[in-house]
Every structure is written in structure tokens, then in C-alpha cells.
Protein backbone atom coordinates (compact mmCIF):
# COMPACT_ATOMS: atom_id res chain seq x y z
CA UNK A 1 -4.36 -16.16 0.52
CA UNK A 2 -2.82 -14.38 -2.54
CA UNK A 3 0.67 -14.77 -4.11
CA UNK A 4 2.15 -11.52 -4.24
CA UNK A 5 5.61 -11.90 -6.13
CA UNK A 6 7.89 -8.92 -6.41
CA UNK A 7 9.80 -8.26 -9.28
CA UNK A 8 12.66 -6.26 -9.49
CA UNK A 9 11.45 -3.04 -10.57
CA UNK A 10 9.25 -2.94 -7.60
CA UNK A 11 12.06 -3.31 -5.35
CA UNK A 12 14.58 -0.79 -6.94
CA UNK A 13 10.93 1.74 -6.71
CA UNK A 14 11.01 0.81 -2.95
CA UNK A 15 14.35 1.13 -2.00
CA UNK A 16 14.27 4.05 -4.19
CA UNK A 17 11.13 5.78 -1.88
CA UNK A 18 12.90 4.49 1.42
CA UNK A 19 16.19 5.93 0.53
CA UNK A 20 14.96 9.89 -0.25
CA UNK A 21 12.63 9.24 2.58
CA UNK A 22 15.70 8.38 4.65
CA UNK A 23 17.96 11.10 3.08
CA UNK A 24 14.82 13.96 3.96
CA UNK A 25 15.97 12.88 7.63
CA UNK A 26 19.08 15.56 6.85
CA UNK A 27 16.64 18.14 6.05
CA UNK A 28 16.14 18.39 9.81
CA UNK A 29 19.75 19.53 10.71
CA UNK A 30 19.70 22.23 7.90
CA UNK A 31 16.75 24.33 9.71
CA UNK A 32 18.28 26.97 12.10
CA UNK A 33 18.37 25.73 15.77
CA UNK A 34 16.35 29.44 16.46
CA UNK A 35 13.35 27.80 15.55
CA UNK A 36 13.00 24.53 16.56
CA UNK A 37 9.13 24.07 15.89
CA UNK A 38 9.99 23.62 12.12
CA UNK A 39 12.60 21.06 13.05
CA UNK A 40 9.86 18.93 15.41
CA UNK A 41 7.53 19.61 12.82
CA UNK A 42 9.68 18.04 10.22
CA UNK A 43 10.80 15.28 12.37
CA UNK A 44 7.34 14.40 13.03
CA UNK A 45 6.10 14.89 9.59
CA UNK A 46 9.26 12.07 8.53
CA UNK A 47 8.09 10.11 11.39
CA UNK A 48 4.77 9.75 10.01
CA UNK A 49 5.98 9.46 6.21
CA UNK A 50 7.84 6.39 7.33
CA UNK A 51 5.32 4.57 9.69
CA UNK A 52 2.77 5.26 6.65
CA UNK A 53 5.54 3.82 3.93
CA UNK A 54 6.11 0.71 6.22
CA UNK A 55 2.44 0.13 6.73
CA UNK A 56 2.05 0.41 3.01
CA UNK A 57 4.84 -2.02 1.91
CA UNK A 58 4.27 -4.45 4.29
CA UNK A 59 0.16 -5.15 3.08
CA UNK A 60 2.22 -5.63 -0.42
CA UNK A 61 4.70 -8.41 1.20
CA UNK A 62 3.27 -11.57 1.02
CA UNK A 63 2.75 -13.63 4.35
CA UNK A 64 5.62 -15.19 5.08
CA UNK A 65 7.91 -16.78 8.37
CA UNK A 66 11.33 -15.47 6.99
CA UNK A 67 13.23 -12.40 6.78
CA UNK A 68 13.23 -11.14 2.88
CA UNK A 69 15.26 -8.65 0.69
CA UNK A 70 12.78 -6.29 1.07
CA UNK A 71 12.23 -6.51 4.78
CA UNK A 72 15.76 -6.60 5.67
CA UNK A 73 15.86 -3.09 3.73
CA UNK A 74 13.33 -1.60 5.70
CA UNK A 75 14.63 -2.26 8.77
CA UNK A 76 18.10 -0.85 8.08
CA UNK A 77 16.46 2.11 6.66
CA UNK A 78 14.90 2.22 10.11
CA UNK A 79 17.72 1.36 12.26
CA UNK A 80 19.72 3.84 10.11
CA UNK A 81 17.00 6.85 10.91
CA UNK A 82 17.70 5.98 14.83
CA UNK A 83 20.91 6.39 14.77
């Protein structure tokens, strides 16, 4: 078992990558409803950016039986791309 400990430069850089990754989610509203393949395909491109991100950042959290800072972000991030 390792002890990952994050700092706070790490977490602004993480909230900073799920915050433009969440604002991109806008992009999809700006493409004209004539062609709506470029709007799946950017949904589903942002789909995959975030499952990938959230893969990623949770091998980096540290094993643990309690909601964190950084946890709790990334599911409000998510909950916030739902709705």
C-alpha cells in the first residue's frame, strides 16, 4: 500500500481540468441543431474525456473508507454534467 498525499496545487490542477472539462459540456448547445452528429459526437467525445479523467484521478486517490475534498468535487462535477 502507498501513501499518496495531495497537496494543494494538485487539487487546484484538478479542479482546474474538471471545471473546463465541465464548462466544454456548453460547447454542445452552441453547434446548430441542423446537424446533430457533431453534437452526439461531442457529447460522446465529453463523455469519454470524463470517464477517462475519473479513472485517472481516482488510481491517484489513496485507498480510503471516507468521502474526501477531492471526491466530493468529482461527483458534483458529475452530478452537475447530468443535469
Amino acid at each position: 500500500m502507498t501513501l499518496c498525499v495531495y497537496n494543494a496545487s494538485q487539487t487546484a490542477c484538478c479542479v482546474m481540468q474538471q471545471s473546463s472539462i465541465c464548462s466544454l459540456a456548453c460547447l454542445t448547445f452552441s453547434i446548430q441543431p441542423t446537424i446533430p452528429h457533431y453534437r452526439l459526437q461531442t457529447t460522446f467525445i465529453l463523455l469519454l474525456t470524463t470517464v477517462t479523467f475519473k479513472f485517472v484521478v481516482n488510481q491517484m486517490l489513496p485507498r480510503i473508507n471516507y468521502l474526501t475534498y477531492m471526491a466530493s468535487i468529482n461527483i458534483l462535477a458529475e452530478y452537475g454534467r447530468c443535469f
